[in-house]
N, C-alpha and C. Protein backbone atom coordinates (compact mmCIF):
# COMPACT_ATOMS: atom_id res chain seq x y z
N UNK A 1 3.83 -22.07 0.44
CA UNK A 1 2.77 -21.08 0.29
C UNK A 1 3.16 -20.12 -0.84
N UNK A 2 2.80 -20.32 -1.88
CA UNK A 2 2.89 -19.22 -3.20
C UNK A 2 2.02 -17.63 -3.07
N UNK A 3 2.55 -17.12 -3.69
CA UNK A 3 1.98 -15.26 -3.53
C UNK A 3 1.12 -15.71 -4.91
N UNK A 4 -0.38 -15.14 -4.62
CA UNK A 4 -0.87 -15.25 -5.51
C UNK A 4 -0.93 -13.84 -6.36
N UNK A 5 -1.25 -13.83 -7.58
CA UNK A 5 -0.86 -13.00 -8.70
C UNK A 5 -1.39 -11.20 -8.20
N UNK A 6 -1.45 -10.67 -8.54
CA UNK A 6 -1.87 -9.00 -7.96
C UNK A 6 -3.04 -8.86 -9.02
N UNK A 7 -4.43 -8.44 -9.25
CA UNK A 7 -5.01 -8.02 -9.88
C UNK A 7 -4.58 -7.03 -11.11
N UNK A 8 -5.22 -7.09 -12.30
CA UNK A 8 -4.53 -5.85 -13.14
C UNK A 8 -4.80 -4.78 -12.68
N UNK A 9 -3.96 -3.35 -12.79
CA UNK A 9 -4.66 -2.01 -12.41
C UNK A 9 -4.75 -1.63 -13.83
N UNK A 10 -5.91 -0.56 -13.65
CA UNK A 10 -5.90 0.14 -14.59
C UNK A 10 -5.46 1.49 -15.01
N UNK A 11 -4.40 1.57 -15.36
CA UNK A 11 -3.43 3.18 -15.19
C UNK A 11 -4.07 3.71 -15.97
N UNK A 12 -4.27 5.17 -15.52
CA UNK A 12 -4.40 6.22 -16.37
C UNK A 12 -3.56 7.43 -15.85
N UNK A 13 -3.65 8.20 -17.25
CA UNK A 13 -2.91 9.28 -17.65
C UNK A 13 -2.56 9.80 -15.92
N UNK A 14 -3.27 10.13 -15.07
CA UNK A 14 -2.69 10.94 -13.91
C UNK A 14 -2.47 10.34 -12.88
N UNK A 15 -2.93 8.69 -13.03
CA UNK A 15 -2.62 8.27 -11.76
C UNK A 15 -1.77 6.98 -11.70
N UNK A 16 -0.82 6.73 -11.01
CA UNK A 16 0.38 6.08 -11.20
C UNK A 16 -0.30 4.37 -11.06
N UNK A 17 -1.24 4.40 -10.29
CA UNK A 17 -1.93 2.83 -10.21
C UNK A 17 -2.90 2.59 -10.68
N UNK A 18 -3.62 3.81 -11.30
CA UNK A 18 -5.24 3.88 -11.65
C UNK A 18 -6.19 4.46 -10.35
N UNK A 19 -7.25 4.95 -10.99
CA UNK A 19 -8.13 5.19 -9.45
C UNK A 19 -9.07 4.25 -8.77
N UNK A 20 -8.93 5.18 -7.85
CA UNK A 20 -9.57 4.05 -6.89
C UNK A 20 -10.90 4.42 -6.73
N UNK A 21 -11.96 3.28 -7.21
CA UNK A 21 -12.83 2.91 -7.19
C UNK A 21 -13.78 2.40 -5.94
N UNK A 22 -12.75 2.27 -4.93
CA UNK A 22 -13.55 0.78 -3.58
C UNK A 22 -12.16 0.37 -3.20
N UNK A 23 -12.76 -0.87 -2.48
CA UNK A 23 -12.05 -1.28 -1.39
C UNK A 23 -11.04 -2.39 -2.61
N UNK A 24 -11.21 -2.97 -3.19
CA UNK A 24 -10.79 -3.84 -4.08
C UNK A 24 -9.76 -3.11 -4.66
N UNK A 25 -9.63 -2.12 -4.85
CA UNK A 25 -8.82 -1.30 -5.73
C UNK A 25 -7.29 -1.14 -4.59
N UNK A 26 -8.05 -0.96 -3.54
CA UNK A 26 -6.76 -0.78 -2.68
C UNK A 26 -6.38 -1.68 -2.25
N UNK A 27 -7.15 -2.73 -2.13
CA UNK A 27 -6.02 -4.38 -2.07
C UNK A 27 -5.21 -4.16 -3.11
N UNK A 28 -5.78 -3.87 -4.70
CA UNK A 28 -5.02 -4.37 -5.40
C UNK A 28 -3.76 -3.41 -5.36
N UNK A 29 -3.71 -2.22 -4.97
CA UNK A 29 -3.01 -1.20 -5.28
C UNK A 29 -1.95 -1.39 -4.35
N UNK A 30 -2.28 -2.15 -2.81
CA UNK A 30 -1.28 -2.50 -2.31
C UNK A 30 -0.65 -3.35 -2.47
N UNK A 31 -0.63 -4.40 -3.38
CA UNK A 31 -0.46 -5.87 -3.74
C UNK A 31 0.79 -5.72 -4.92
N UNK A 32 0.58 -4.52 -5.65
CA UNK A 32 1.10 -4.38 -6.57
C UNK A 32 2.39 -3.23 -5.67
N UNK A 33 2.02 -2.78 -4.87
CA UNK A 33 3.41 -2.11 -3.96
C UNK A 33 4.33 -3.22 -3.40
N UNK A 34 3.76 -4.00 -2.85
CA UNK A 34 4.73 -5.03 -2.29
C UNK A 34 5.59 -5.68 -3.01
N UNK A 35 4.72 -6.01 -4.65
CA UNK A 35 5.53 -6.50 -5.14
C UNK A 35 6.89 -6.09 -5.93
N UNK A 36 6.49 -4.70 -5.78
CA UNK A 36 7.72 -3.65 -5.97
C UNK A 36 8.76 -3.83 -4.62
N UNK A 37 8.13 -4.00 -3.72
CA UNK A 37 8.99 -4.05 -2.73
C UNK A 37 9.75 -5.19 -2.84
N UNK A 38 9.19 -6.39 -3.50
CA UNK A 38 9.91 -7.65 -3.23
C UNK A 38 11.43 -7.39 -4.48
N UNK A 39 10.85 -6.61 -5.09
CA UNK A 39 12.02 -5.93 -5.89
C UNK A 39 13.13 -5.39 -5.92
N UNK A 40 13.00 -4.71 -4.75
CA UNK A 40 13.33 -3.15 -4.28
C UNK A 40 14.85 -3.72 -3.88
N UNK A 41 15.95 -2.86 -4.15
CA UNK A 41 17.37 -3.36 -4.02
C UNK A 41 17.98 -2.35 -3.10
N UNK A 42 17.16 -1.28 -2.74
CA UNK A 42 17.65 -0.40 -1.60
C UNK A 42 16.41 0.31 -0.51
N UNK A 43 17.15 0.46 0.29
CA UNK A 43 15.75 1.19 1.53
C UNK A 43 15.43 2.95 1.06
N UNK A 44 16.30 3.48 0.06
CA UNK A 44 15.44 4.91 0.10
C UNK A 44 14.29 3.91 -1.26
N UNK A 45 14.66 3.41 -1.66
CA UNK A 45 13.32 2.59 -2.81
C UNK A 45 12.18 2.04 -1.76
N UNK A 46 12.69 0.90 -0.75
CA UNK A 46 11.35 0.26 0.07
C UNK A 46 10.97 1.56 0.47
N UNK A 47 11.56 2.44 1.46
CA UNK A 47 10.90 3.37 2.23
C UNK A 47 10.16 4.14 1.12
N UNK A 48 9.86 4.43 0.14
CA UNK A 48 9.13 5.36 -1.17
C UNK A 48 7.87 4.51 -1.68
N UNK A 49 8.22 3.87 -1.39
CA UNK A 49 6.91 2.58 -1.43
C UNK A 49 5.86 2.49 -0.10
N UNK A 50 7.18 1.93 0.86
CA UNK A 50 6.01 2.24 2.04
C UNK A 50 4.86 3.60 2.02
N UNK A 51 5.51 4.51 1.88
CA UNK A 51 4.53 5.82 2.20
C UNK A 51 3.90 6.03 0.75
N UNK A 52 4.27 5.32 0.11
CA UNK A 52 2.81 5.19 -1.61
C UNK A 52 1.47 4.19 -0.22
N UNK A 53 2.04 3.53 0.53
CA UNK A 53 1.15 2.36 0.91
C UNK A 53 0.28 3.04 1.85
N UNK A 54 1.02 4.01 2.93
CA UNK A 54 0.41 5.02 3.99
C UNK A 54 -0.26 6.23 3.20
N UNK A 55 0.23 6.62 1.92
CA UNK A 55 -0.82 7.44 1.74
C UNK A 55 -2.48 7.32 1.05
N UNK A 56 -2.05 6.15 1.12
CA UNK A 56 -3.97 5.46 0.42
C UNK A 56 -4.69 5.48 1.69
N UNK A 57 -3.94 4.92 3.06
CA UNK A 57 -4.28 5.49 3.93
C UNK A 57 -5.07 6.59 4.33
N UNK A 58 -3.96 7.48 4.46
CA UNK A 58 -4.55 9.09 4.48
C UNK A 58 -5.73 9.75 3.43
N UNK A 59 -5.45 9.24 2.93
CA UNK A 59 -5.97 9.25 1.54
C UNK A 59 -7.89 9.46 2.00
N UNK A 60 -7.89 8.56 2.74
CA UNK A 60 -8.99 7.63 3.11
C UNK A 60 -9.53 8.78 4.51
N UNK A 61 -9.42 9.67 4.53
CA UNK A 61 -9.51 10.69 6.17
C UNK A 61 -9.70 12.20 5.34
N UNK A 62 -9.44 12.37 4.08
CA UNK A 62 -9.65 13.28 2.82
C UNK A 62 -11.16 13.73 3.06
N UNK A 63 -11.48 15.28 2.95
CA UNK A 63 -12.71 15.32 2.28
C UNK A 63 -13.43 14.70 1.23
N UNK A 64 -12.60 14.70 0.51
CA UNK A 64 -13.13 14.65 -0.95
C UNK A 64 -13.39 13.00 -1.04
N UNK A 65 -12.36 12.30 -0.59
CA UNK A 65 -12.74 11.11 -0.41
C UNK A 65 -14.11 10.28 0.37
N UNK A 66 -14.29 11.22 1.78
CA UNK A 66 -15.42 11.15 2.29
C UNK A 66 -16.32 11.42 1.66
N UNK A 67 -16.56 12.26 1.03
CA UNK A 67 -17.43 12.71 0.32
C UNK A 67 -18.18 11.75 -1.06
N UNK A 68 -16.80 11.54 -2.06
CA UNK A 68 -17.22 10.78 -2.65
C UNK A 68 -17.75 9.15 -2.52
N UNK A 69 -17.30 8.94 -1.37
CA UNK A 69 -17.37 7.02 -1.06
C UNK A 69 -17.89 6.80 0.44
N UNK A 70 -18.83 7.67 0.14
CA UNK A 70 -19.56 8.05 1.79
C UNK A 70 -20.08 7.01 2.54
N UNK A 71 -20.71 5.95 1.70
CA UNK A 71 -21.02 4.93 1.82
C UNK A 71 -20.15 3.92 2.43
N UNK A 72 -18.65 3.96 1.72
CA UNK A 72 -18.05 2.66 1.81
C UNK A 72 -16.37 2.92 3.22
N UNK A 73 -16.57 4.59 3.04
CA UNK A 73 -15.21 4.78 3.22
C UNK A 73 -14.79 4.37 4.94
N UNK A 74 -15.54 3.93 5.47
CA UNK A 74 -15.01 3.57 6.72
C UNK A 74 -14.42 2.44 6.23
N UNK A 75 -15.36 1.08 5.75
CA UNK A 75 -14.54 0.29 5.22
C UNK A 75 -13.52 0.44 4.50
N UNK A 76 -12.95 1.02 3.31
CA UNK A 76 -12.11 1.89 3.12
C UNK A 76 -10.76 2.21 3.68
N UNK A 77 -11.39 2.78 4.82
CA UNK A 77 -10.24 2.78 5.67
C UNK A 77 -9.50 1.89 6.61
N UNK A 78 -10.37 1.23 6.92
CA UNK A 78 -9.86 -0.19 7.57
C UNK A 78 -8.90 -0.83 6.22
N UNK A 79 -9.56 -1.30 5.67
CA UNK A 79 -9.00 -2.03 4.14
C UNK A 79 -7.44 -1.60 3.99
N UNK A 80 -7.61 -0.19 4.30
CA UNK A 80 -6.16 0.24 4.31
C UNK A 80 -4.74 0.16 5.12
N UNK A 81 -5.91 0.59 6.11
CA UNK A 81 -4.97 0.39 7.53
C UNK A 81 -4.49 -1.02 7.22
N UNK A 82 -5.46 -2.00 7.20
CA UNK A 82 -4.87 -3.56 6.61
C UNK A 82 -3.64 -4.15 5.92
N UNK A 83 -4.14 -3.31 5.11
CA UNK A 83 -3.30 -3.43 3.92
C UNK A 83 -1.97 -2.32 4.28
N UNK A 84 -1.92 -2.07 5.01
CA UNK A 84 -0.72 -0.79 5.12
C UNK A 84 0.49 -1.51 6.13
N UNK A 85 -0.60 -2.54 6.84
CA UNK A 85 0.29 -3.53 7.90
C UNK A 85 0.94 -4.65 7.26
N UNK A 86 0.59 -5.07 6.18
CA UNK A 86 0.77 -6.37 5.27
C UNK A 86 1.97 -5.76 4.49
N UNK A 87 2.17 -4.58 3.91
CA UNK A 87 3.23 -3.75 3.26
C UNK A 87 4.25 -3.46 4.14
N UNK A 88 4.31 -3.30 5.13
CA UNK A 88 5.26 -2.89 6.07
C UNK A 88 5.68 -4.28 6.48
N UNK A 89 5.29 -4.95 6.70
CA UNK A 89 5.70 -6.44 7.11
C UNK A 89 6.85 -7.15 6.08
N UNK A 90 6.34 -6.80 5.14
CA UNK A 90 6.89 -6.89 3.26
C UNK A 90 8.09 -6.29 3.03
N UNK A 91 8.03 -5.10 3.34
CA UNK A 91 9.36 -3.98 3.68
C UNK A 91 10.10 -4.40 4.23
N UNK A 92 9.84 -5.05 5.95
CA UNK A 92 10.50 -5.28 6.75
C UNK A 92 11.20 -7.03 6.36
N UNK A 93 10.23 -7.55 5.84
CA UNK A 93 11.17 -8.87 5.32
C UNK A 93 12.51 -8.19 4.41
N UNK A 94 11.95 -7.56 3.26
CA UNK A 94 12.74 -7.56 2.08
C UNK A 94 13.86 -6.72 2.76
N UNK A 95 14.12 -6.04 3.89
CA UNK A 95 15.35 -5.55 4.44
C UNK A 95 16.15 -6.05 4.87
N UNK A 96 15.64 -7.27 5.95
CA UNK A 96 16.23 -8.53 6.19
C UNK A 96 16.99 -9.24 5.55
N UNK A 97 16.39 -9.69 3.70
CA UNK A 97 16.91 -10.57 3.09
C UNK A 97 18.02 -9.75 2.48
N UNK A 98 17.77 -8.24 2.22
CA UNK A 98 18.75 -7.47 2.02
C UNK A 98 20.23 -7.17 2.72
N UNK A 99 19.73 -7.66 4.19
CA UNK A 99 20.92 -7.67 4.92
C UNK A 99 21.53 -6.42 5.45
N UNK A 100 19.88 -5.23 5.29
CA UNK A 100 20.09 -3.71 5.79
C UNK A 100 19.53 -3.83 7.06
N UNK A 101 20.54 -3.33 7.84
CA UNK A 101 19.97 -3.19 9.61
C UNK A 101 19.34 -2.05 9.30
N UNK A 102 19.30 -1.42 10.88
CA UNK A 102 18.81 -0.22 11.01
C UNK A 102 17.10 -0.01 11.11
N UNK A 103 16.57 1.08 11.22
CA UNK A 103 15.33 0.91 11.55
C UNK A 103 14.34 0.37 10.37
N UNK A 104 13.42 -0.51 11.51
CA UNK A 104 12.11 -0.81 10.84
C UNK A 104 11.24 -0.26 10.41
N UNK A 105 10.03 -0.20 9.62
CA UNK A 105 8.55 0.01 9.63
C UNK A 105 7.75 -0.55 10.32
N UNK A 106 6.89 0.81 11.23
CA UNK A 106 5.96 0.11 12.48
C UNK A 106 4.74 -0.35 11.41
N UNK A 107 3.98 -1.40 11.49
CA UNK A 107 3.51 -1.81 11.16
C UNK A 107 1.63 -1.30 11.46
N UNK A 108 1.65 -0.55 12.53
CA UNK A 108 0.55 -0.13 12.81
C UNK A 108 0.54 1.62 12.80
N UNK A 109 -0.69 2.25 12.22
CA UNK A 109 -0.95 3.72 11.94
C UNK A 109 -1.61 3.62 13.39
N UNK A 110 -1.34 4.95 13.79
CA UNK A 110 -1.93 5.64 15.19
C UNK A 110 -1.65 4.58 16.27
């Protein structure tokens, strides 16, 4: 089973992944965390990642966010929560192969 490729983001000047547009944006935004994670050679690095992954999350429970994506943002937030379980899973491999005990990432918000 091959990882298929991460979408391009589009960075700009203030935002480290580009903004988020929709639900697509935060697949991709998490896709492109993991694969930092598959990177990642220590746990204060995975763990700095994970919570880039939980705060798109939160992110998503924002006024301003409600506001702007009023339409979509429940989906939104699911998408995330989703995607926040798929990253932590990711974490929790790449610690394994790392050969760092110690605690996990729960895989589920609330």
């Amino acid at each position: 089973m091959g990882r298929t490729k991460c979408p391009v983001l589009h960075k700009e000047k203030h935002h480290i992944y580009g903004a988020v547009r929709g639900v697509s944006d935060i697949r991709a935004i998490n896709c492109y965390i993991r694969e930092q994670i598959r990177k990642a050679r220590s746990r204060s690095r995975i763990t700095e990642l994970v919570r880039r992954s939980l705060y798109l999350y939160t992110l998503t429970h924002a006024p301003a966010w409600k506001k702007a994506f009023a339409g979509k943002i429940r989906r939104m937030r699911e998408v995330a929560k989703e995607e926040y379980a798929r990253t932590a899973r990711t974490a929790n491999k790449q610690l394994d192969k790392l050969g760092l005990g110690g605690r996990r990432y729960d895989e589920k918000i609330g």
